[in-house]
N, C-alpha and C. Protein backbone atom coordinates (compact mmCIF):
# COMPACT_ATOMS: atom_id res chain seq x y z
N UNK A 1 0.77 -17.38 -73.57
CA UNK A 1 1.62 -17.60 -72.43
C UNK A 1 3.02 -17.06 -72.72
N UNK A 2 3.58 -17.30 -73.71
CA UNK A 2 5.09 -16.76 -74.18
C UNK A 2 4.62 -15.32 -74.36
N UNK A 3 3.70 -14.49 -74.73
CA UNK A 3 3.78 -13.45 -74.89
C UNK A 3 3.75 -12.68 -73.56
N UNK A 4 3.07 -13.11 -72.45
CA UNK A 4 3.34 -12.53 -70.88
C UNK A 4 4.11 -13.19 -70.90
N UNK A 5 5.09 -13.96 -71.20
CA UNK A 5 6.73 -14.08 -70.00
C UNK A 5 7.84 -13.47 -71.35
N UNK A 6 7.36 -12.62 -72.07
CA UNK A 6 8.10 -12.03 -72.86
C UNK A 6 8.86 -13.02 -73.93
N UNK A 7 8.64 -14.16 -74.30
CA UNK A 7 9.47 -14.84 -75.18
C UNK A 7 8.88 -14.39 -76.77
N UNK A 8 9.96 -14.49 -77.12
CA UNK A 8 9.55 -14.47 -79.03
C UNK A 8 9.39 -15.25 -79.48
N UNK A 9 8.62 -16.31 -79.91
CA UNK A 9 8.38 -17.59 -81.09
C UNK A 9 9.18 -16.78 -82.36
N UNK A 10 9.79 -18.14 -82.85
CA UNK A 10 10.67 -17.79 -83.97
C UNK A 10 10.31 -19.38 -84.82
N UNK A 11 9.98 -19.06 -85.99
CA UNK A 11 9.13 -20.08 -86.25
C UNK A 11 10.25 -20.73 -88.10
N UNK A 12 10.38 -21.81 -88.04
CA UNK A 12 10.78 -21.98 -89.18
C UNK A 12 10.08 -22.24 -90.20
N UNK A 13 10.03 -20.78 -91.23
CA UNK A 13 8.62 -20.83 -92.40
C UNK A 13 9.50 -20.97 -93.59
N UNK A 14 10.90 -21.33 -93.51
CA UNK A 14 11.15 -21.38 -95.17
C UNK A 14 11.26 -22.62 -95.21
N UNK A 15 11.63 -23.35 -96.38
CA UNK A 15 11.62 -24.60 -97.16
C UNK A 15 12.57 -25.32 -96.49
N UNK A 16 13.97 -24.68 -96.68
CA UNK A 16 15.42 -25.10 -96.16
C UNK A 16 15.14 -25.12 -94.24
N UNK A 17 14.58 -24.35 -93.98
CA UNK A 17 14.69 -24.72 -92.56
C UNK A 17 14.16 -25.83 -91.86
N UNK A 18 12.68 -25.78 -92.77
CA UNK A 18 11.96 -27.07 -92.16
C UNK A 18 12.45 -28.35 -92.64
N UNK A 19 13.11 -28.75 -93.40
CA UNK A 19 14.21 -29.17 -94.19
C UNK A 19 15.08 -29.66 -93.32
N UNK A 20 16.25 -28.74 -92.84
CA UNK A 20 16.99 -29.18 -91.63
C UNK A 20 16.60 -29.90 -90.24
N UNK A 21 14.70 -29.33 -90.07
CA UNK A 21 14.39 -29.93 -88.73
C UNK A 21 14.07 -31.29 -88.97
N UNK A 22 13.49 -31.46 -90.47
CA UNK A 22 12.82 -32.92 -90.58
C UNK A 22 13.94 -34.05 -90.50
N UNK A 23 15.27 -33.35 -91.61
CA UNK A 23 16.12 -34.37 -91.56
C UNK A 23 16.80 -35.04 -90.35
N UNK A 24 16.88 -33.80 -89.42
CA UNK A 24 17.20 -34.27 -87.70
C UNK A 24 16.46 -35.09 -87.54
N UNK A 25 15.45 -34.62 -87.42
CA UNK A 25 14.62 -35.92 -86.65
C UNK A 25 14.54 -37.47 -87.56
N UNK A 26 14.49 -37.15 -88.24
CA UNK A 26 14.88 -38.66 -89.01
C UNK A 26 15.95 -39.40 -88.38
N UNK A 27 16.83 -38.76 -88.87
CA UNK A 27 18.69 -39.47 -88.26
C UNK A 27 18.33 -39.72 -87.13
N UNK A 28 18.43 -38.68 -85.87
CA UNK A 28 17.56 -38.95 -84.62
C UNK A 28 16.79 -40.23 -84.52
N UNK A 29 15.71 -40.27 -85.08
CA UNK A 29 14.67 -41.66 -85.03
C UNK A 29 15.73 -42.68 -85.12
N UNK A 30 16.00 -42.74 -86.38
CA UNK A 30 16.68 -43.62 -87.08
C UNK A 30 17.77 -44.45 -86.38
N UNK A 31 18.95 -43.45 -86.08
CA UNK A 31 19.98 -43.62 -85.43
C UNK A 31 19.99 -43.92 -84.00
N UNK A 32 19.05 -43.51 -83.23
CA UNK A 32 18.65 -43.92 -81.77
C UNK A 32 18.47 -45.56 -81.67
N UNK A 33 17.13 -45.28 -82.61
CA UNK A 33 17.04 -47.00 -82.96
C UNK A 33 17.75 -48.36 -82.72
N UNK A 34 18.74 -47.64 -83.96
CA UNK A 34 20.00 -48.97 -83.94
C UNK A 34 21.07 -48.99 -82.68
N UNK A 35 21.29 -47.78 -82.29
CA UNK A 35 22.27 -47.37 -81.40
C UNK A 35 21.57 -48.13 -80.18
N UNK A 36 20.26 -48.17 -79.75
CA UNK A 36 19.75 -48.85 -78.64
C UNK A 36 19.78 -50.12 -78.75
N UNK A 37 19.47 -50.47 -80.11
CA UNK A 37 19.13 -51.81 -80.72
C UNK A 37 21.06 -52.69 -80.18
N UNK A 38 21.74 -51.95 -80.88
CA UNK A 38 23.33 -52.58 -80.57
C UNK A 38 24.17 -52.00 -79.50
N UNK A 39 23.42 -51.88 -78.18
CA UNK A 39 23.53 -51.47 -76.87
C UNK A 39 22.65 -52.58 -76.26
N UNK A 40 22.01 -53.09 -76.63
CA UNK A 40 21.09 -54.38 -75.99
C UNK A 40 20.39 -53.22 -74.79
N UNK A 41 20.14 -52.67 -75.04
CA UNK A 41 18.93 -51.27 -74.68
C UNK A 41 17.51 -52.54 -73.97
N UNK A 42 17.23 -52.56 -72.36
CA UNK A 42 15.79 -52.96 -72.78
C UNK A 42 15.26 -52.30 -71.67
N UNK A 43 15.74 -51.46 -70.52
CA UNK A 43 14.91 -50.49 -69.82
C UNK A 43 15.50 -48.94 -69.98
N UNK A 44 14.48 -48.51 -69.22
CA UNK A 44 14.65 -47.14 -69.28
C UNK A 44 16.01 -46.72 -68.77
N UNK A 45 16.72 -47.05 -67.95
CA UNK A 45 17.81 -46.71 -67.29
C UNK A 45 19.40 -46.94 -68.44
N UNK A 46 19.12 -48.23 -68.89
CA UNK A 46 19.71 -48.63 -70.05
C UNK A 46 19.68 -47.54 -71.25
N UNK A 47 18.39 -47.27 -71.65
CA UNK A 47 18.63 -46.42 -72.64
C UNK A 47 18.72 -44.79 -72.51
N UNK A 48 18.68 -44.28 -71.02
CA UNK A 48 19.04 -43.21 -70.77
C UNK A 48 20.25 -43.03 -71.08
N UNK A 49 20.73 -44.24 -70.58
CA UNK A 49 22.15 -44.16 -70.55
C UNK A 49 23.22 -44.37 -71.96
N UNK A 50 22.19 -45.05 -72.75
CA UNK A 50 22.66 -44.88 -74.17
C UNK A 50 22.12 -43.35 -75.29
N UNK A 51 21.24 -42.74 -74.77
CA UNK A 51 21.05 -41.73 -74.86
C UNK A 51 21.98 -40.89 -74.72
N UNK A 52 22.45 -40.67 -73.46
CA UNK A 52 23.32 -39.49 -73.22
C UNK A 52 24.64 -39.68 -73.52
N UNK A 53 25.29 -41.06 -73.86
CA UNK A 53 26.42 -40.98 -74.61
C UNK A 53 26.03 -40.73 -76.29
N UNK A 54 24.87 -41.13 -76.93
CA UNK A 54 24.86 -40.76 -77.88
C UNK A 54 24.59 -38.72 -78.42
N UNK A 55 24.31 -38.24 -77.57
CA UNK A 55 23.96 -37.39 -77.24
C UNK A 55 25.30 -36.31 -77.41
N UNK A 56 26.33 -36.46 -76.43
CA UNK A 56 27.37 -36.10 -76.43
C UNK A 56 28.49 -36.12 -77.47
N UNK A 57 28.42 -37.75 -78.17
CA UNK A 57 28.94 -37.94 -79.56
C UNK A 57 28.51 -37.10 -80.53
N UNK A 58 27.02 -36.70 -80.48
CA UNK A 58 26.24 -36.39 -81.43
C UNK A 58 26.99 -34.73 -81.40
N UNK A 59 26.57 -34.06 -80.53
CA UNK A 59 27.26 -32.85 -79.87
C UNK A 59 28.58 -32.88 -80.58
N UNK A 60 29.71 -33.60 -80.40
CA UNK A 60 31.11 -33.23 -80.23
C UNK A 60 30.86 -33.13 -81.85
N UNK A 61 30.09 -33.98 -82.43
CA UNK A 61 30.82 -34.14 -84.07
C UNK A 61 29.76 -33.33 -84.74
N UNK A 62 28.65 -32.37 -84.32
CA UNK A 62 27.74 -31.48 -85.16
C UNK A 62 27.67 -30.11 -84.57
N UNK A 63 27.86 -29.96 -83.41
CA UNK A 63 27.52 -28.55 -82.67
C UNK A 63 28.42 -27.43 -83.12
N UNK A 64 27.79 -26.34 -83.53
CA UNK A 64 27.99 -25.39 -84.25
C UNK A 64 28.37 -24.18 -83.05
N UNK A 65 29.46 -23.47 -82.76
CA UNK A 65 29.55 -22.59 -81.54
C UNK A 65 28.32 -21.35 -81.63
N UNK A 66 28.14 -20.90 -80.45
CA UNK A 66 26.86 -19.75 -81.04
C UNK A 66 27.41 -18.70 -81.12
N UNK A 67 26.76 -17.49 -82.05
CA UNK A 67 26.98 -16.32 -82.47
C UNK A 67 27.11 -15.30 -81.12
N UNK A 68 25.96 -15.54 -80.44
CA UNK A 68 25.98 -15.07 -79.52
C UNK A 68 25.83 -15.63 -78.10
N UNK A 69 26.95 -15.66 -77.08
CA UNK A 69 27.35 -16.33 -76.11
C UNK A 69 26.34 -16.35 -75.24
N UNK A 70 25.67 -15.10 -74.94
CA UNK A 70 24.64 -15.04 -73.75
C UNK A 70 23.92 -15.73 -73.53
N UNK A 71 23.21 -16.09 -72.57
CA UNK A 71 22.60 -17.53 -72.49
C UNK A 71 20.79 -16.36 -72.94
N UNK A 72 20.18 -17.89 -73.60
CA UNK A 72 18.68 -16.87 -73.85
C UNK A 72 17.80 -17.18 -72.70
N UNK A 73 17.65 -17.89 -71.89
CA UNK A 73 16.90 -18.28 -70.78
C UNK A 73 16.79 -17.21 -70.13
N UNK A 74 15.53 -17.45 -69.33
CA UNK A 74 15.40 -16.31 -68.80
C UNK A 74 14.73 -17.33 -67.39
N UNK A 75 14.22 -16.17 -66.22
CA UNK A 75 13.77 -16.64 -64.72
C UNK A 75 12.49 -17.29 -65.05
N UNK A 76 12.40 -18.19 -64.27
CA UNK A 76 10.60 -18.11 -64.15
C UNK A 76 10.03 -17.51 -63.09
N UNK A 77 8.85 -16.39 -63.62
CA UNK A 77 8.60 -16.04 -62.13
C UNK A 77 8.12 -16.48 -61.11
N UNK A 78 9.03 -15.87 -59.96
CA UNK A 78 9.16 -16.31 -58.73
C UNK A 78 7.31 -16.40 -58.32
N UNK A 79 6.44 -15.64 -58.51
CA UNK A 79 5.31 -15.59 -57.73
C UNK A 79 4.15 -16.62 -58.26
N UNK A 80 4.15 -17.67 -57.35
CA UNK A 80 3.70 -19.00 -57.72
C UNK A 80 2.10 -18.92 -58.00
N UNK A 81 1.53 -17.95 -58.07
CA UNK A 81 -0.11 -17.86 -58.34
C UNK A 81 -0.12 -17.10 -60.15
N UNK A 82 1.22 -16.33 -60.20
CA UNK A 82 1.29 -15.79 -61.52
C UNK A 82 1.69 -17.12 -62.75
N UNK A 83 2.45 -17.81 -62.28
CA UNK A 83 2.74 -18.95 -62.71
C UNK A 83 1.75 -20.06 -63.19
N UNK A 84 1.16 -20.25 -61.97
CA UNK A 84 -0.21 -21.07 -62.22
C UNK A 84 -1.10 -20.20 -63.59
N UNK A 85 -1.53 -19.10 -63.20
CA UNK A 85 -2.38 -18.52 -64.12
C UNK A 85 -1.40 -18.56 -65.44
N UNK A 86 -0.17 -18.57 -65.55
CA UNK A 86 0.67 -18.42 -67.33
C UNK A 86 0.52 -20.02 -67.44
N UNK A 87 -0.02 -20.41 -67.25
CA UNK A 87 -0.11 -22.23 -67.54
C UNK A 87 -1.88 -22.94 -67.74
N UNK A 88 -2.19 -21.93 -67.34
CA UNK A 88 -3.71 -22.14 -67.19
C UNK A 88 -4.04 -22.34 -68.79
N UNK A 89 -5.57 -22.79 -68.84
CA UNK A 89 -5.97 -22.98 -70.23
C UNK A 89 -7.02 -21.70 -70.02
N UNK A 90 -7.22 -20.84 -70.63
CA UNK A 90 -8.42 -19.66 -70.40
C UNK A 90 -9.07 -19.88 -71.91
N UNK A 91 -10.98 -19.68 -71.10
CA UNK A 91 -12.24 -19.64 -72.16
C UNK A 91 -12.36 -18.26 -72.12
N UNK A 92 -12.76 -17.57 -72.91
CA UNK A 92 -13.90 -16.87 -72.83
C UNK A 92 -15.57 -16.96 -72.54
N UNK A 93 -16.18 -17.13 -71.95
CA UNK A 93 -17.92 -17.74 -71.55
C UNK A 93 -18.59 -15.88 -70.55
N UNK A 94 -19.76 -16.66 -71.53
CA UNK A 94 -20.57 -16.03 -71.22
C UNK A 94 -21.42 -15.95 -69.80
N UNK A 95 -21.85 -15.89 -69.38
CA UNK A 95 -22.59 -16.21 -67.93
C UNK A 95 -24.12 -15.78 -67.47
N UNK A 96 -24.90 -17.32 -67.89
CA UNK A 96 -26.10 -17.21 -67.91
C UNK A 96 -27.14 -16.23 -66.73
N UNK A 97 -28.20 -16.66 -67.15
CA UNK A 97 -29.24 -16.10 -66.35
C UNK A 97 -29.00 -16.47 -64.80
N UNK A 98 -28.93 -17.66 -64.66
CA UNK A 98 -28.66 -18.35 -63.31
C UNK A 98 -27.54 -18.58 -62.48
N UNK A 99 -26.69 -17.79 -63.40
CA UNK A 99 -25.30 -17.20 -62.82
C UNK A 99 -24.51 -18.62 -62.79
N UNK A 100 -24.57 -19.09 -63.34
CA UNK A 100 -23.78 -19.88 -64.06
C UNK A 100 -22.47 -19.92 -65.55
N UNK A 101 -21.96 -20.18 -65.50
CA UNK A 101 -21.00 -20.41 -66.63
C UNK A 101 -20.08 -21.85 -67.07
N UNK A 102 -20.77 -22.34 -68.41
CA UNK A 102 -20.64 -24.27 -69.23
C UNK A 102 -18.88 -24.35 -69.15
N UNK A 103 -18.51 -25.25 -69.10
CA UNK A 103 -17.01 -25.28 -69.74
C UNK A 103 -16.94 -26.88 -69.82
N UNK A 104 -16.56 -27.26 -71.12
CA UNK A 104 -16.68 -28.59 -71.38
C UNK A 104 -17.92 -29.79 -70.44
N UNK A 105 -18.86 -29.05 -70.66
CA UNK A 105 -19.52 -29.67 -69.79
C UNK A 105 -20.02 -29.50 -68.44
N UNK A 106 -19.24 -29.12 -68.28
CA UNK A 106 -19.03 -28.47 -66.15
C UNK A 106 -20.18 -27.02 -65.81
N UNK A 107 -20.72 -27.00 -65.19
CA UNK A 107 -21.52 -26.21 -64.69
C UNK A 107 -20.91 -25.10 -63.52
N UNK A 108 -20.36 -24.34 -63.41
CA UNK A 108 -19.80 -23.63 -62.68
C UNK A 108 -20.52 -22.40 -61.84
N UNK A 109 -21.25 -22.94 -60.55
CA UNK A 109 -21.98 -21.44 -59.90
C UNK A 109 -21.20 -20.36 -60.02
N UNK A 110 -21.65 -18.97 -59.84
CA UNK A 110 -21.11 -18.01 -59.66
C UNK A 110 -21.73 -17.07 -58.62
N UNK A 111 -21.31 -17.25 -57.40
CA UNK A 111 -22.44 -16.67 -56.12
C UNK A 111 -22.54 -15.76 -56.37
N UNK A 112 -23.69 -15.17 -56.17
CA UNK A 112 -24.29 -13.50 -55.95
C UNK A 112 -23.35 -13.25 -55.25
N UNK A 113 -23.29 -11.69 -54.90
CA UNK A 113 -22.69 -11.05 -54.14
C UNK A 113 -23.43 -9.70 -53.85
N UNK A 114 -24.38 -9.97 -52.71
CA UNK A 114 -25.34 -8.36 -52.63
C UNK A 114 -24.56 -6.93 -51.74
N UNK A 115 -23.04 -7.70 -51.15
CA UNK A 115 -22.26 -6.10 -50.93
C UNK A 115 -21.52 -5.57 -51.93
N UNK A 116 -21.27 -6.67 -52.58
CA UNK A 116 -20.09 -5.74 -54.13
C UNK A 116 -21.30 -5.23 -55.17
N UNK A 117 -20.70 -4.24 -55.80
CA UNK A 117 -20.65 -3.16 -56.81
C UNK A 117 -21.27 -4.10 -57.65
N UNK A 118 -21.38 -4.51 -58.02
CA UNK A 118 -22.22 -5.48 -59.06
C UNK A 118 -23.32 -6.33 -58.81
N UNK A 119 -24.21 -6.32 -58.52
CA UNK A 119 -25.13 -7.48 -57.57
C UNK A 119 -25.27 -8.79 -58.70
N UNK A 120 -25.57 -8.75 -60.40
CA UNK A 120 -25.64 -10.22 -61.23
C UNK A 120 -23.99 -9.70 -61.93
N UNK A 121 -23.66 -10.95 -62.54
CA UNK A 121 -22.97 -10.82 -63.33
C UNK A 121 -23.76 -11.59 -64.99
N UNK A 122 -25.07 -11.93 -64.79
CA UNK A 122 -25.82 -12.50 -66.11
C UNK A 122 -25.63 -11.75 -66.68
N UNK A 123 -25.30 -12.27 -68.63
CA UNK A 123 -24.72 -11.87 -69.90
C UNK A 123 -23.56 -11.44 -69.97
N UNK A 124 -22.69 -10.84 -68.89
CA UNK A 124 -21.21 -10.78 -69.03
C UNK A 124 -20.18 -11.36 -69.47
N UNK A 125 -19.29 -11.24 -70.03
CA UNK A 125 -18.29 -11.88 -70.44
C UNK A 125 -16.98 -12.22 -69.32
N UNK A 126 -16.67 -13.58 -69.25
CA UNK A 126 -15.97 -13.54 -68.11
C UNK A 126 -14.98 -14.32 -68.75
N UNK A 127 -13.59 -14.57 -68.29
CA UNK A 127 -12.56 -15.81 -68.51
C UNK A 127 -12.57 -16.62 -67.72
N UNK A 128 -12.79 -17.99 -67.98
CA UNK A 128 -12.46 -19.26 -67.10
C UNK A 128 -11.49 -19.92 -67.18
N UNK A 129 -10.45 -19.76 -66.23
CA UNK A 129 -9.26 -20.53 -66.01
C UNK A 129 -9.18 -21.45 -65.87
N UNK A 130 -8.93 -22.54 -66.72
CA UNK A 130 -9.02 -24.18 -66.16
C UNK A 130 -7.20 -24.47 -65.68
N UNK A 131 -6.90 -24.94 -64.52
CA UNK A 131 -5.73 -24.63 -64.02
C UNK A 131 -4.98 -26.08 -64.35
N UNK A 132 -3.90 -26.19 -64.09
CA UNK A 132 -3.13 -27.63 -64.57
C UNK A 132 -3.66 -28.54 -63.31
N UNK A 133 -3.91 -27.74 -62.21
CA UNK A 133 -4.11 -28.88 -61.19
C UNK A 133 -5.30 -29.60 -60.96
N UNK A 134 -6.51 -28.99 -61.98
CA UNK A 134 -7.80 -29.47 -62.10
C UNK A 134 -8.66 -28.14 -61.84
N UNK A 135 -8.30 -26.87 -61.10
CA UNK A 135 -9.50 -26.23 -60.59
C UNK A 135 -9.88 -25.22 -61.52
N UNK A 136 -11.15 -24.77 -61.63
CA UNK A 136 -11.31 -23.62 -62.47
C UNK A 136 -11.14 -22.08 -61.70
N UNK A 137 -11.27 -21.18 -62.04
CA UNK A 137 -11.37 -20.08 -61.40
C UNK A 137 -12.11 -19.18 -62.48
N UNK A 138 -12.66 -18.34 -62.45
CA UNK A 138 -13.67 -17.37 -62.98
C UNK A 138 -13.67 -16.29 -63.08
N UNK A 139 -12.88 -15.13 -63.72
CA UNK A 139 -12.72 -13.84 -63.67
C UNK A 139 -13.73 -13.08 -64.36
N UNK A 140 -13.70 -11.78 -63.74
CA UNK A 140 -14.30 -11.01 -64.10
C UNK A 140 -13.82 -9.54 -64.05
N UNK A 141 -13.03 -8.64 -64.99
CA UNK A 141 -12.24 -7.45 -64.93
C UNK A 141 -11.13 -7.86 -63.84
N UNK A 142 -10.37 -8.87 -64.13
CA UNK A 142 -9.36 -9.12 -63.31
C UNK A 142 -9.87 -9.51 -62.07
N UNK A 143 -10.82 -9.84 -61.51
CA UNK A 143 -11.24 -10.22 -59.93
C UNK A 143 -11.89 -11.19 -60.32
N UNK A 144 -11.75 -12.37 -59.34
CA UNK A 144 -11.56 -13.91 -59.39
C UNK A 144 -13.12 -13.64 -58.62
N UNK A 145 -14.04 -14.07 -59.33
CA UNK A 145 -15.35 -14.14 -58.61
C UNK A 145 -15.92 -15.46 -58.33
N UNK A 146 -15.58 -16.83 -59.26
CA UNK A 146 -15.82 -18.07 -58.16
C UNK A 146 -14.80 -18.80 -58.68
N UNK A 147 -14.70 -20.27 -58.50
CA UNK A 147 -14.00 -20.78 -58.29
C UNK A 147 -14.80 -22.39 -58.41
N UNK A 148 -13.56 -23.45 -58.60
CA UNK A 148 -14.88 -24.72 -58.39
C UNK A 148 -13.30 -25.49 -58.78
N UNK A 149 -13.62 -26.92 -57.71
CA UNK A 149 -12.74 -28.09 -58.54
C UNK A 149 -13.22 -29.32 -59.24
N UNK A 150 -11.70 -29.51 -60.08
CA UNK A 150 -12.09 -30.59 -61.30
C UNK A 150 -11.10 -31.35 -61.61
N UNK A 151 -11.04 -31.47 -62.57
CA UNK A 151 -10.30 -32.87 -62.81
C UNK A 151 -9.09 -32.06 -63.61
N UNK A 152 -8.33 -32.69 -63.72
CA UNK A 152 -6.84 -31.83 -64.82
C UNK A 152 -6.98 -31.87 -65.82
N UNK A 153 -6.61 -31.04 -66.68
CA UNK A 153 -7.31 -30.63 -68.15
C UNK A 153 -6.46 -32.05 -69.26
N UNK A 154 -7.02 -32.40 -70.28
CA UNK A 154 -7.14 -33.63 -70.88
C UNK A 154 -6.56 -32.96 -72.33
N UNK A 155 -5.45 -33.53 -72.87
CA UNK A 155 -4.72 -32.94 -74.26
C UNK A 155 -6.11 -33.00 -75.12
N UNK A 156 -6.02 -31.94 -75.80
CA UNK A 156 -7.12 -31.91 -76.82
C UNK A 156 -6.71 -32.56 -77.94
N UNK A 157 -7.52 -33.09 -78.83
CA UNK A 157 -7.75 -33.78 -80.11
C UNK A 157 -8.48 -33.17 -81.13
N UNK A 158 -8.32 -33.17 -82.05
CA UNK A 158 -8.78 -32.73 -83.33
C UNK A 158 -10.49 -33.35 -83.40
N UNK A 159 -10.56 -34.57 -82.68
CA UNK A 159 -11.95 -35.37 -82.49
C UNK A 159 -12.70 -35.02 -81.73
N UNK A 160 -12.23 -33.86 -80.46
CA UNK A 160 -13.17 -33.60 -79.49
C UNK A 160 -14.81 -32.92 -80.11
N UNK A 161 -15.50 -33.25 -79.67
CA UNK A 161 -16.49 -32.26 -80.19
C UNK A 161 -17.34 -32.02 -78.49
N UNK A 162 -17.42 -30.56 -78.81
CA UNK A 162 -17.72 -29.92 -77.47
C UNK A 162 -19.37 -28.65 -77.63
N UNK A 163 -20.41 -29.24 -77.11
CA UNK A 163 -21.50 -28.66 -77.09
C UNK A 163 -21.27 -26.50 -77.25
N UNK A 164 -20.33 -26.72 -76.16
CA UNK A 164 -19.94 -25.25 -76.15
C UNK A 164 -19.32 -24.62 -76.75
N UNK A 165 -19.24 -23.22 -76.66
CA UNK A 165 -18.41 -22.36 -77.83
C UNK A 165 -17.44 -22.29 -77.18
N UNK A 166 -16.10 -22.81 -77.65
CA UNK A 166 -14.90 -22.92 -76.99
C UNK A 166 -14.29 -21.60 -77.69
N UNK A 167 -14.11 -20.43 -77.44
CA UNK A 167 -12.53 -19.85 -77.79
C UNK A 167 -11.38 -19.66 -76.34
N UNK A 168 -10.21 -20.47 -77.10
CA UNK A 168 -9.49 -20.64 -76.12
C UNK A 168 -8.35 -19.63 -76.11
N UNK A 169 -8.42 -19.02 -75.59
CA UNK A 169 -7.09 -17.31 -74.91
C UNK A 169 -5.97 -18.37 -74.84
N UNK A 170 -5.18 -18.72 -74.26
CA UNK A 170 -3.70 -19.24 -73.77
C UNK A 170 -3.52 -20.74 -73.59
């Protein structure tokens, strides 16, 4: 996904860097803690609000000016179907005899089509888009050949175990 909206991952692989991130987050943990704890912190609104003054303190007495002023953000694109698809989860699957294609389970038709250029798509390799909003969609050389709805995709776990051959694109 960062590589179509052009971003660079910049990854901290030396000792000292990961170093600096762990110790943040410690103090962070740590210091939130008490700071909520001696704010008598007990809803969310409360501790937003002790948040963002700690936040600002935190800022005035560590923030380092940047090297370079320009802001790095960039647009998101405007075209709301390109969007959907840079958010999508994509399989690679195969697509059986019966014109079908598995995805965690899910059975996904794939209608014939006896006016297009292709009459089966059985043994092809296709991508299945599982979308944030639940639906799948089904490509094939860039053309969306079916489609089906579902449920919204579920954070994966290290515990899942899945009948199918998952390789997951994005």
């Amino acid at each position: 996904m960062l590589a179509n909206l052009g971003v660079e991952m910049r990854y901290a692989l030396s000792a000292p860097a990961k170093g600096r991130v762990e110790r943040l987050w410690g103090v962070l943990q740590d210091r939130l803690i008490s700071e909520l704890r001696l704010a008598g912190a007990s809803t969310r609104g409360q501790a937003n609000k002790v948040l963002d003054e700690y936040r600002h303190a935190h800022n005035k007495r560590f923030a380092v000016a940047p090297q370079d002023t320009q802001p790095a953000w960039r647009q998101a694109p405007s075209d709301h179907t390109q969007l959907l698809d840079l958010c999508a989860l994509h399989y690679v699957r195969k697509v059986y005899k019966n014109h079908t294609v598995r995805l965690d389970g899910r059975v996904i038709d794939i209608p014939k089509r006896p006016d297009a250029a292709r009459a089966t798509y059985a043994g092809k390799e296709v991508v299945v888009k599982h979308l944030l909003s639940g639906d799948y969609r089904v490509f094939y050389d860039e053309e969306c050949i079916a489609w089906a709805s579902g449920s919204r995709p579920k954070p994966s776990t290290s515990s899942n175990k899945n009948n199918d051959t998952d390789e997951q694109l994005g």
